[in-house]
C-alpha atoms as a PDB file:
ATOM      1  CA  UNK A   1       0.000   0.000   0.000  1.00  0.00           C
ATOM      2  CA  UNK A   2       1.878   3.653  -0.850  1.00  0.00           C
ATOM      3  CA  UNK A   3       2.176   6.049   1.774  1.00  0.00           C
ATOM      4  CA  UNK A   4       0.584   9.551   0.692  1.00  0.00           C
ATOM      5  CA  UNK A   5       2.220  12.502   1.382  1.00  0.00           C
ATOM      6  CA  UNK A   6      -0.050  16.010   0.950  1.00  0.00           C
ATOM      7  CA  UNK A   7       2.285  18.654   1.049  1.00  0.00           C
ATOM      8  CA  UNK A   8       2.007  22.492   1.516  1.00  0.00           C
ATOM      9  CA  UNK A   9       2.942  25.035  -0.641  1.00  0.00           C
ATOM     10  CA  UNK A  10       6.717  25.025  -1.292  1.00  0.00           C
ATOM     11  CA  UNK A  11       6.860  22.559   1.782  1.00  0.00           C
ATOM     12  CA  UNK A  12      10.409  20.110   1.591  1.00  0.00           C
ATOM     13  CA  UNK A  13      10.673  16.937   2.354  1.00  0.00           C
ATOM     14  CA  UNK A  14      13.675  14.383   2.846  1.00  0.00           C
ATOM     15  CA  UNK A  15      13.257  11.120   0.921  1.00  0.00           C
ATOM     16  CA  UNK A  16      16.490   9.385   1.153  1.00  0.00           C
ATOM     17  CA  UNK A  17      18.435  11.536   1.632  1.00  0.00           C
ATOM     18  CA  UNK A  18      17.430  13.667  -1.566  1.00  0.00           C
ATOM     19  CA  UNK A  19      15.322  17.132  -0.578  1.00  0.00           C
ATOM     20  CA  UNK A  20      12.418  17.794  -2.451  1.00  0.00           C
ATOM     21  CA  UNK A  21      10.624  20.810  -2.722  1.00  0.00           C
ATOM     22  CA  UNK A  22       6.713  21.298  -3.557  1.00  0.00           C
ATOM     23  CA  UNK A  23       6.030  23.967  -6.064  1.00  0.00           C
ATOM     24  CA  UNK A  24       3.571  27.080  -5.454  1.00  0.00           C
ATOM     25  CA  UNK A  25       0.225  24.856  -4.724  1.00  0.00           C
ATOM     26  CA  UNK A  26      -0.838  22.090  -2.647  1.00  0.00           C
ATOM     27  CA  UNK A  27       0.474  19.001  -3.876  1.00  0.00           C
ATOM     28  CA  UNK A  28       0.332  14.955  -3.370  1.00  0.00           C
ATOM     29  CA  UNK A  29       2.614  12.057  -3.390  1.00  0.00           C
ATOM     30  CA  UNK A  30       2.218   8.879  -4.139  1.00  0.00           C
ATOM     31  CA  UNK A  31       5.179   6.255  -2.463  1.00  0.00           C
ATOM     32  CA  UNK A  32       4.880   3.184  -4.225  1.00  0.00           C
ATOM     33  CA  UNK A  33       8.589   1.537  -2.354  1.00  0.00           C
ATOM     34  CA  UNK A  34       9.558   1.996   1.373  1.00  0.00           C
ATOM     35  CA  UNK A  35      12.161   4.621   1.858  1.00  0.00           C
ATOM     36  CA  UNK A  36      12.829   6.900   4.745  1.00  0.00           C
ATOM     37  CA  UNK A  37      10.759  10.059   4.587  1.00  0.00           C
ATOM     38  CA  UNK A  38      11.470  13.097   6.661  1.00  0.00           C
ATOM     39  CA  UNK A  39       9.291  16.218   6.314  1.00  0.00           C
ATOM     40  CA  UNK A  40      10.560  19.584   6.797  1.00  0.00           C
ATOM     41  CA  UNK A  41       9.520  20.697  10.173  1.00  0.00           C
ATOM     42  CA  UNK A  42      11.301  17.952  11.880  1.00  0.00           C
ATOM     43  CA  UNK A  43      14.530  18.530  10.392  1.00  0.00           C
ATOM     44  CA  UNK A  44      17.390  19.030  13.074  1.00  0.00           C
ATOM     45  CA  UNK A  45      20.582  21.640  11.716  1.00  0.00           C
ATOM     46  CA  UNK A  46      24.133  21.770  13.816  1.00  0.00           C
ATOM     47  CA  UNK A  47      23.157  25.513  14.538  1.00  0.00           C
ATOM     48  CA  UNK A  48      19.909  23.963  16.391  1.00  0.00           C
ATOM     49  CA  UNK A  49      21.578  21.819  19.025  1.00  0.00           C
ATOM     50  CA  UNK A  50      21.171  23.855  22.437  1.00  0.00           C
ATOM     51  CA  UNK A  51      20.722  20.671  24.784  1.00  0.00           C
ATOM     52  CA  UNK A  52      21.704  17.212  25.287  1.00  0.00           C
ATOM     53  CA  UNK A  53      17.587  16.635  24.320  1.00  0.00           C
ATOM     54  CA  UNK A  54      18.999  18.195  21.156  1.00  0.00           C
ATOM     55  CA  UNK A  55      21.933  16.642  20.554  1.00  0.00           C
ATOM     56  CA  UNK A  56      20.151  12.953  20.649  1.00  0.00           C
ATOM     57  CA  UNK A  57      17.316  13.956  18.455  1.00  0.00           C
ATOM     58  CA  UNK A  58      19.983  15.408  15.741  1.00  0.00           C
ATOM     59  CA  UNK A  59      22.059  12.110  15.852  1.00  0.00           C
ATOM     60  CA  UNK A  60      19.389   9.718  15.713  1.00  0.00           C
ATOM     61  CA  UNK A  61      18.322  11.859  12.776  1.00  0.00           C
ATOM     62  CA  UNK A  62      21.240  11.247  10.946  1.00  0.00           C
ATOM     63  CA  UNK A  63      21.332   7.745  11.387  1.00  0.00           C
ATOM     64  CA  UNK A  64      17.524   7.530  10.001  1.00  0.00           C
ATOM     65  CA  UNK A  65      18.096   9.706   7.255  1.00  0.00           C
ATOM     66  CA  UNK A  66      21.424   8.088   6.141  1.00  0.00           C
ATOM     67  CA  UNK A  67      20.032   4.344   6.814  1.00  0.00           C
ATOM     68  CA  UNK A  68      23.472   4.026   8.681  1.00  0.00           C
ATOM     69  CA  UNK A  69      22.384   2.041  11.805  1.00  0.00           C
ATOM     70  CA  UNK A  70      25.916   0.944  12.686  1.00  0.00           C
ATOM     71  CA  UNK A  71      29.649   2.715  12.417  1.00  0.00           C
ATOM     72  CA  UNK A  72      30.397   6.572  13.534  1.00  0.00           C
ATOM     73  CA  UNK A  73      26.942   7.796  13.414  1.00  0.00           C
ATOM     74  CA  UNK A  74      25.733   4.940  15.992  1.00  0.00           C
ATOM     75  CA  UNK A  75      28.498   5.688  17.786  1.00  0.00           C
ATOM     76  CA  UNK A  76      27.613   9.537  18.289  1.00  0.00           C
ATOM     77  CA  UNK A  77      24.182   8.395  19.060  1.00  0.00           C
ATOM     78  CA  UNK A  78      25.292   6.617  21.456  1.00  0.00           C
ATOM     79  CA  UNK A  79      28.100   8.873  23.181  1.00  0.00           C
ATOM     80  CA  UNK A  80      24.872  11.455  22.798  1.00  0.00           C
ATOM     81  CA  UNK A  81      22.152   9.198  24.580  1.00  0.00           C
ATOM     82  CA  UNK A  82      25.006   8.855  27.358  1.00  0.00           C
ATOM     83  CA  UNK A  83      25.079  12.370  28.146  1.00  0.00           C
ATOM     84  CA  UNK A  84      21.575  12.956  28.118  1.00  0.00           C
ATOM     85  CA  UNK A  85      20.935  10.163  30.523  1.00  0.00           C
ATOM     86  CA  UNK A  86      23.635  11.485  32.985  1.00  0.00           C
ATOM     87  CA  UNK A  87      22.288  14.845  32.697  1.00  0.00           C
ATOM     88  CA  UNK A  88      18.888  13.752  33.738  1.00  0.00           C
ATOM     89  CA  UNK A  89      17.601  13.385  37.270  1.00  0.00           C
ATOM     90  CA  UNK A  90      14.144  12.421  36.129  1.00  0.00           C
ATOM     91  CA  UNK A  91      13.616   8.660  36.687  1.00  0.00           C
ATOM     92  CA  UNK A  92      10.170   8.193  34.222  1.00  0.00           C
ATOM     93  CA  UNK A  93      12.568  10.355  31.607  1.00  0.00           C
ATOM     94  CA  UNK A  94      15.655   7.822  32.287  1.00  0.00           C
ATOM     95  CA  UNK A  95      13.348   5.220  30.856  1.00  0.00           C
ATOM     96  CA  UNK A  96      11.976   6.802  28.282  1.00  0.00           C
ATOM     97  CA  UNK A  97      15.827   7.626  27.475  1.00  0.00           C
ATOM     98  CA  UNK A  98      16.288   4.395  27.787  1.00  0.00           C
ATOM     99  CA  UNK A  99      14.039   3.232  25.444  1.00  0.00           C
ATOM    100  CA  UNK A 100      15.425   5.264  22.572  1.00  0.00           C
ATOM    101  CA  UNK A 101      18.662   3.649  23.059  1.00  0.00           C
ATOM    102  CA  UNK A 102      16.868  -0.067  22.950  1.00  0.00           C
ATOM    103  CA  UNK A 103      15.275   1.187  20.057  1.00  0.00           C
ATOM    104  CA  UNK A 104      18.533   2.767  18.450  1.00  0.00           C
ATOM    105  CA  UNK A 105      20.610  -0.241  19.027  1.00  0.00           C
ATOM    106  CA  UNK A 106      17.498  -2.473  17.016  1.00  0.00           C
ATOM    107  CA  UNK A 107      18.196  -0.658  13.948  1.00  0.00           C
ATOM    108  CA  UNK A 108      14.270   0.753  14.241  1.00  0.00           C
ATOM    109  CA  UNK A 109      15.663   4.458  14.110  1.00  0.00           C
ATOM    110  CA  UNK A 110      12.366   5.705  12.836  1.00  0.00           C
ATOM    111  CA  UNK A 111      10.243   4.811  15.821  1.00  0.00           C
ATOM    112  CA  UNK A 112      13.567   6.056  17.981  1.00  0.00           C
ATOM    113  CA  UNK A 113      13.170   9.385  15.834  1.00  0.00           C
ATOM    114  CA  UNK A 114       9.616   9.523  17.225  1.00  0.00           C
ATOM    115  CA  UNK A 115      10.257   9.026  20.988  1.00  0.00           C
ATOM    116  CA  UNK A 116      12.855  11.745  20.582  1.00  0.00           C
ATOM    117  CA  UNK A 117      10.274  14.219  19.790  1.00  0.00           C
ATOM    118  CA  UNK A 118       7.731  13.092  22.326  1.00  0.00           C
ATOM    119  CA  UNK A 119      10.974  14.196  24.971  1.00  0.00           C
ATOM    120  CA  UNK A 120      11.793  16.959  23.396  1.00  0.00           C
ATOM    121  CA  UNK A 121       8.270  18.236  23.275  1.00  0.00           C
ATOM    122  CA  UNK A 122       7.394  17.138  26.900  1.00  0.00           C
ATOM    123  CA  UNK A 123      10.892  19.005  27.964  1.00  0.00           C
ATOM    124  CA  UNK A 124       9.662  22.255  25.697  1.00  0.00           C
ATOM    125  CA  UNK A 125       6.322  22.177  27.720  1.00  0.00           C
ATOM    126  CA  UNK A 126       7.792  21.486  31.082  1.00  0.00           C
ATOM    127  CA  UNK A 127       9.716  24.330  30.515  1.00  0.00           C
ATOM    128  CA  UNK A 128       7.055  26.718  30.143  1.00  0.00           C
ATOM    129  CA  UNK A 129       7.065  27.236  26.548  1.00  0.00           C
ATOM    130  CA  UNK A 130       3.584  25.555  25.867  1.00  0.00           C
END
């Protein structure tokens, strides 16, 4: 079954590593093959980085976008997951740190991807920024 995309006006999107643009009007794709799809708004730059959350959300981007689930990009996860976890007092947020690095080390960096932003949006709202 293809996955559909709708996308926005001149909204980008990451299929394999290759960016794609929409042009001036609402648009729709079809994905007929399994590849991994990133849209825009959850697309991490180096400049972004301001916290360990951060720093594990960017890396375990990579990896997904690259397919590399092994080598120097696991490795940074990893080193990145570390510091977040000993940065972190918060027992319920140890595990769910926890389970990104299970997840990480399964190879099923898309669903790792996810629980990344579920932290880093629970740590934006605890915070007092929504």
């Amino acid at each position: 079954m293809p996955l559909k995309l709708s996308l926005k006006p001149l909204e980008a999107v990451v299929i394999n590593e290759a960016v794609i643009r929409n042009g001036e009007r609402r648009g729709t794709m079809l994905l007929e093959t399994k590849a991994r799809i990133l849209r825009e708004r959850d697309i991490m730059f180096p400049e972004d980085i301001r916290t360990p959350h951060d720093a594990v959300y960017f890396a375990v981007m990579q990896m997904y976008l690259t397919g590399e689930a092994s080598g120097l990009l696991y490795d940074g996860a990893i080193s990145a997951i570390a510091d977040l976890m000993a940065a972190t007092p918060d027992e319920s947020e140890r595990e769910d740190i926890l389970n990104i690095a299970r997840q990480v080390a399964a190879g099923d960096l898309y669903k790792a991807l996810g629980s990344c932003r579920k932290l880093l949006r629970r740590g934006f709202s605890e915070a007092g920024h929504g």
